[in-house]
C-alpha atoms as a PDB file:
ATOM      1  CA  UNK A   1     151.218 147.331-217.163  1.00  0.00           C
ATOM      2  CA  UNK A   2     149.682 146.766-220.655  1.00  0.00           C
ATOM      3  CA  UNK A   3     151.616 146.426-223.777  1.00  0.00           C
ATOM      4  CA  UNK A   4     150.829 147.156-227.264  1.00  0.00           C
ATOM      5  CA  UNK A   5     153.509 145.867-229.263  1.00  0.00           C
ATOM      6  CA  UNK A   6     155.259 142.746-229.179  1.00  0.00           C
ATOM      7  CA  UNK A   7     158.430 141.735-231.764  1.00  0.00           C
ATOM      8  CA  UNK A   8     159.087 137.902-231.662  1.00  0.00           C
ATOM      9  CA  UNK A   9     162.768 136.924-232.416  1.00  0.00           C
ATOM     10  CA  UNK A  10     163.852 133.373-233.431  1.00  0.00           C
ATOM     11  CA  UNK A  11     166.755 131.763-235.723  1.00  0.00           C
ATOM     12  CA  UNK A  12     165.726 129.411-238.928  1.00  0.00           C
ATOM     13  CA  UNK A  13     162.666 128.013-237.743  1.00  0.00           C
ATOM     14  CA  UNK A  14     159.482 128.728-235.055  1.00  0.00           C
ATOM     15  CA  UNK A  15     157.691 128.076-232.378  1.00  0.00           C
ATOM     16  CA  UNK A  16     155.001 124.350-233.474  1.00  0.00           C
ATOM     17  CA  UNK A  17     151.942 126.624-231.996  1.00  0.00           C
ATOM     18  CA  UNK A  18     153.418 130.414-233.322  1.00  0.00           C
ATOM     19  CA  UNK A  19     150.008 130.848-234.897  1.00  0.00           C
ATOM     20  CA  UNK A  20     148.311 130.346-231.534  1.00  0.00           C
ATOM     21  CA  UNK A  21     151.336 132.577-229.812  1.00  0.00           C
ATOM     22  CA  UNK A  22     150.337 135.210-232.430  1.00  0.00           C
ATOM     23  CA  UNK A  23     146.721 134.912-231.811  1.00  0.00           C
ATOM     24  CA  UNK A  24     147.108 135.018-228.000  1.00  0.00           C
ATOM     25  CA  UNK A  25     148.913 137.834-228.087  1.00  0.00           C
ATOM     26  CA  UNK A  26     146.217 139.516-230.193  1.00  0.00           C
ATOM     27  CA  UNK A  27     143.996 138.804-227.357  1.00  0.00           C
ATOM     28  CA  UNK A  28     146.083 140.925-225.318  1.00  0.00           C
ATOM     29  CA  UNK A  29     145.846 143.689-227.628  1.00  0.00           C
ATOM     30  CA  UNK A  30     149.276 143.286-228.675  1.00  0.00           C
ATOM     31  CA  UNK A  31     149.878 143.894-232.122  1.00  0.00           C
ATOM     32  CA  UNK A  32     152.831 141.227-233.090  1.00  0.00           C
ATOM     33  CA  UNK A  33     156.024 141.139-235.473  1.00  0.00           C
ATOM     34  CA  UNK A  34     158.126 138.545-236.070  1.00  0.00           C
ATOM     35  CA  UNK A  35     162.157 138.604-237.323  1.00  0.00           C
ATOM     36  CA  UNK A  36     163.919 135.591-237.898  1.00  0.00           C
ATOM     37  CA  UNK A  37     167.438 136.627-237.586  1.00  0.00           C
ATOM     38  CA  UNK A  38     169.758 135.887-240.172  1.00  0.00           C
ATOM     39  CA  UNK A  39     171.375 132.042-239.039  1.00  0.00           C
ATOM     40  CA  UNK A  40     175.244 133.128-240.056  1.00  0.00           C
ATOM     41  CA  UNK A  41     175.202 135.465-237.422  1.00  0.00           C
ATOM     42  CA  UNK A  42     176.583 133.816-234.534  1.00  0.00           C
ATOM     43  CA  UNK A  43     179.656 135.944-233.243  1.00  0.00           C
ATOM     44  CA  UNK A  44     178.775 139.168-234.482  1.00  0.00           C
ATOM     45  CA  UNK A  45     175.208 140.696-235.070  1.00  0.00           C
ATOM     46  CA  UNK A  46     175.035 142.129-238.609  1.00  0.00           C
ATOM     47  CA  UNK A  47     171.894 144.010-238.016  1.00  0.00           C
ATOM     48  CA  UNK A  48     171.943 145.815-234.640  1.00  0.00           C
ATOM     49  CA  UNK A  49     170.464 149.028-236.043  1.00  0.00           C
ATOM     50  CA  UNK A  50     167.938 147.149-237.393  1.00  0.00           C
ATOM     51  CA  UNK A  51     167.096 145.472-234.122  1.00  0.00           C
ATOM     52  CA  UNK A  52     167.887 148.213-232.038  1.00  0.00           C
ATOM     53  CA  UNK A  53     165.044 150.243-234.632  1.00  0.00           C
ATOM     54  CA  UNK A  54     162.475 147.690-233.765  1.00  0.00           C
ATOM     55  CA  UNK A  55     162.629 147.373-230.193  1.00  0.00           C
ATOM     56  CA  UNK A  56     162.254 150.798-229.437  1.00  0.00           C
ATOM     57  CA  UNK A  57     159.084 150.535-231.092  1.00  0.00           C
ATOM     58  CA  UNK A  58     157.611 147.818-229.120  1.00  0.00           C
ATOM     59  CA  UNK A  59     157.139 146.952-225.371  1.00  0.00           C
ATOM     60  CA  UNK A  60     157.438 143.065-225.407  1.00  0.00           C
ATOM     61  CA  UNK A  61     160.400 140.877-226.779  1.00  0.00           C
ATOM     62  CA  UNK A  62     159.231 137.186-227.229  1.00  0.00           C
ATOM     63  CA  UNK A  63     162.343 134.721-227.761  1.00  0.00           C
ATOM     64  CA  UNK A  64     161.806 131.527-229.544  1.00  0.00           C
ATOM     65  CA  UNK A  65     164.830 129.451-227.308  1.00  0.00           C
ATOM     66  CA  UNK A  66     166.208 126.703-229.071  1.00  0.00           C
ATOM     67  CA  UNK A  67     169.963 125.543-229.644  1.00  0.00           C
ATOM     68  CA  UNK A  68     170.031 128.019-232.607  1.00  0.00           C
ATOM     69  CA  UNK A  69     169.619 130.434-230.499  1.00  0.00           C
ATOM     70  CA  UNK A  70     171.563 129.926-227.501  1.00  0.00           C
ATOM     71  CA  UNK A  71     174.512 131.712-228.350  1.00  0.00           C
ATOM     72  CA  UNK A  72     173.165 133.765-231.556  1.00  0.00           C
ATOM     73  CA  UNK A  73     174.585 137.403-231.417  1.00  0.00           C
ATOM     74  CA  UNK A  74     171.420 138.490-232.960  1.00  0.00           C
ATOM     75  CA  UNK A  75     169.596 136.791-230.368  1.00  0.00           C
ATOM     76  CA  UNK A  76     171.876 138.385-227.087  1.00  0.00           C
ATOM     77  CA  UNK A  77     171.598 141.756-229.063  1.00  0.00           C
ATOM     78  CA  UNK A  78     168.415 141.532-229.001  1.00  0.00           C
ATOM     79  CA  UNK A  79     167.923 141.076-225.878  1.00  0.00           C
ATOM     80  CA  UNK A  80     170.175 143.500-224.636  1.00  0.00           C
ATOM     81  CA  UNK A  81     169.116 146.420-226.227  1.00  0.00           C
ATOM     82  CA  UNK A  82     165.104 145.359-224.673  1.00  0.00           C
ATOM     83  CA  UNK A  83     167.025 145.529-221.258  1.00  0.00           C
ATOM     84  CA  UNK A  84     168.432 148.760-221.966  1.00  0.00           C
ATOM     85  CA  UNK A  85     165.144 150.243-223.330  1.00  0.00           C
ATOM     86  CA  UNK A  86     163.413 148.525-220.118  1.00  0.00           C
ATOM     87  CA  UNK A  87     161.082 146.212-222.479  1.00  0.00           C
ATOM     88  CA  UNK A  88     159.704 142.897-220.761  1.00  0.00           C
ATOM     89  CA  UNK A  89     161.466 139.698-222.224  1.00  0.00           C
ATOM     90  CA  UNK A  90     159.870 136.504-222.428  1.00  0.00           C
ATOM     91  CA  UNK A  91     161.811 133.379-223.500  1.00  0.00           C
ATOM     92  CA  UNK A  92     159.447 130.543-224.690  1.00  0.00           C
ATOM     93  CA  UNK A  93     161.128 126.613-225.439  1.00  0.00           C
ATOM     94  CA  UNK A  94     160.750 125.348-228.780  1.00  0.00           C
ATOM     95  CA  UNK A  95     159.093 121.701-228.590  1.00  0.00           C
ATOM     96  CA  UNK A  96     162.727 119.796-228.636  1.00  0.00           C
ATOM     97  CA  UNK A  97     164.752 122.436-226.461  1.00  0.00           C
ATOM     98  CA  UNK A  98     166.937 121.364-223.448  1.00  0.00           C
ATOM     99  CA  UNK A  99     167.353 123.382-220.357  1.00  0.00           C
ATOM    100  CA  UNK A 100     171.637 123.811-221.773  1.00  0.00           C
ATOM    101  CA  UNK A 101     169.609 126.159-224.831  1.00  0.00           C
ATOM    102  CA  UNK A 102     169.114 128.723-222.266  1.00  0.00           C
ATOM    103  CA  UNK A 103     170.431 131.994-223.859  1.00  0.00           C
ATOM    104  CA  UNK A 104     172.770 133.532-221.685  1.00  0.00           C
ATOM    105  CA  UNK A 105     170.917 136.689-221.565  1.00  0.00           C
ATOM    106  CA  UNK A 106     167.555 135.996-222.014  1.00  0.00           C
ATOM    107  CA  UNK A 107     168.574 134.157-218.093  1.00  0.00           C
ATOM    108  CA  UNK A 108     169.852 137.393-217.244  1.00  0.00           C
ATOM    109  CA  UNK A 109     167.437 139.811-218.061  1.00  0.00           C
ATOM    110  CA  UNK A 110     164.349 137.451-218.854  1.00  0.00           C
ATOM    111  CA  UNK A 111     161.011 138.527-217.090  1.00  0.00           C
ATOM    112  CA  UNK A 112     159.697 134.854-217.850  1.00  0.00           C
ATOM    113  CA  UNK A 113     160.981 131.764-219.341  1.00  0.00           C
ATOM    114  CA  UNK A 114     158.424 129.036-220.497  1.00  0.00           C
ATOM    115  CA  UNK A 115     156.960 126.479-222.846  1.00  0.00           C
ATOM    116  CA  UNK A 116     154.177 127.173-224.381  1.00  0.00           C
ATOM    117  CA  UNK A 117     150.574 126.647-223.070  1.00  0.00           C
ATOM    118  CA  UNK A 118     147.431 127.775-222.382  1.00  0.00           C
ATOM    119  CA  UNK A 119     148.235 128.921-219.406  1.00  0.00           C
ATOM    120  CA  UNK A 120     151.279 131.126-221.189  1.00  0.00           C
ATOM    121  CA  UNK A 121     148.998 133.748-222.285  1.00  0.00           C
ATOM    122  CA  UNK A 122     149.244 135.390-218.684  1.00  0.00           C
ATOM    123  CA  UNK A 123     152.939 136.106-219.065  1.00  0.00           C
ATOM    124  CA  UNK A 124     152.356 138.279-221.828  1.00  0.00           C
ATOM    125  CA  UNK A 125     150.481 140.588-220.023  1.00  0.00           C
ATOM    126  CA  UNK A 126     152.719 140.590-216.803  1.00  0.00           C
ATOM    127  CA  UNK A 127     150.081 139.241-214.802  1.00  0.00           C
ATOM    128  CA  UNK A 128     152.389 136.008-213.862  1.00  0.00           C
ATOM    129  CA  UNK A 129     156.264 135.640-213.999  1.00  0.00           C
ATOM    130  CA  UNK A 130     157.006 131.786-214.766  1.00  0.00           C
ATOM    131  CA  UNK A 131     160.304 130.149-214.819  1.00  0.00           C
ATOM    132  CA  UNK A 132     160.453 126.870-216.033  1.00  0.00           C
ATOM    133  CA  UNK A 133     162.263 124.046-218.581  1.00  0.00           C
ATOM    134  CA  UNK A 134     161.332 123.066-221.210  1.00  0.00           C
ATOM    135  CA  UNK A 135     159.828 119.454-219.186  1.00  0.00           C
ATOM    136  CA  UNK A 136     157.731 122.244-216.970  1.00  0.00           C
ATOM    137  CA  UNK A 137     160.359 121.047-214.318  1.00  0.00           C
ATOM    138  CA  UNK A 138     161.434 124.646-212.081  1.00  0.00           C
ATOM    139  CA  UNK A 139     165.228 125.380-212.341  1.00  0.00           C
ATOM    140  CA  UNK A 140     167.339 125.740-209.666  1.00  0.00           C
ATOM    141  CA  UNK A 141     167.538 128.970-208.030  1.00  0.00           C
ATOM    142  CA  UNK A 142     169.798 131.651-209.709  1.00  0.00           C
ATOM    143  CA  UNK A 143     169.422 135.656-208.162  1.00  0.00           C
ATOM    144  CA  UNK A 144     169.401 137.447-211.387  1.00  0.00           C
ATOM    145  CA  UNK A 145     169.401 141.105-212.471  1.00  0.00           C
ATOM    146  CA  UNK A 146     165.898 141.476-212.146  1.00  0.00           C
ATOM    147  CA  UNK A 147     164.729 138.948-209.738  1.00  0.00           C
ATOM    148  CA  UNK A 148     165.208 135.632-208.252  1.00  0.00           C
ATOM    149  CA  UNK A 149     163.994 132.806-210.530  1.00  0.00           C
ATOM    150  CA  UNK A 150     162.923 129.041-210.092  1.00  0.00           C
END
């Protein structure tokens, strides 16, 4: 499956190599937005029409996983509604992220979760499925909505 639109999500800051995240996904033809959801949202999501607006538009929601966003509303909102709409979700570690940041629902309806590398770019397209922490060590198994991971 090829995608042509990807929206990026992340709380107060981003990813150390977002410019080469936005350029890769260039090179997959996917044309990229970014929202950095509002920080004082963390119990209730004060823009879910907003975010449910922008996801129906694209095909790919990128997830910048750090402790801000492990238990951001905006950030499980998010990833909800690209469940619902059937969108492939990709969770990528910030540089100092711990395996405990793990959103709870980017690890339930995550197609990938990864740090960032060159060999990344292939889970943009769909062509790989990677599960790993943030130290490229593979978590332990958990059966999951959509598949079986680590």
């Amino acid at each position: 499956m090829k995608y042509n639109a990807a929206l990026i999500v992340y709380v107060a800051r981003k990813h150390s190599k977002h410019h080469q995240i936005i350029s890769d996904l260039n090179s997959e033809n996917l044309s990229a937005t970014e929202l950095d959801l509002p920080i004082s949202d963390i119990s209730s999501c004060s823009i879910n029409d907003r975010l449910s607006i922008a996801i129906q538009h694209i095909d790919l929601l990128v997830v910048y996983l750090s402790k801000e966003t492990k238990d951001h509303a905006c950030i499980s909102k998010s990833v909800e509604i690209a469940n619902t709409y059937g969108k492939r979700i990709i969770g990528i570690w910030i540089d100092d992220a711990e395996p405990q940041d793990l959103c709870v629902s980017v690890g339930a309806y995550g197609d990938s979760i990864s740090p960032y590398d060159a060999r990344s770019k292939e889970i943009f397209s769909g062509k790989s499925d990677i599960w790993l922490n943030p130290d490229y060590s593979t978590p332990p198994k958990t059966k999951i909505k959509k598949h079986t991971c680590g």
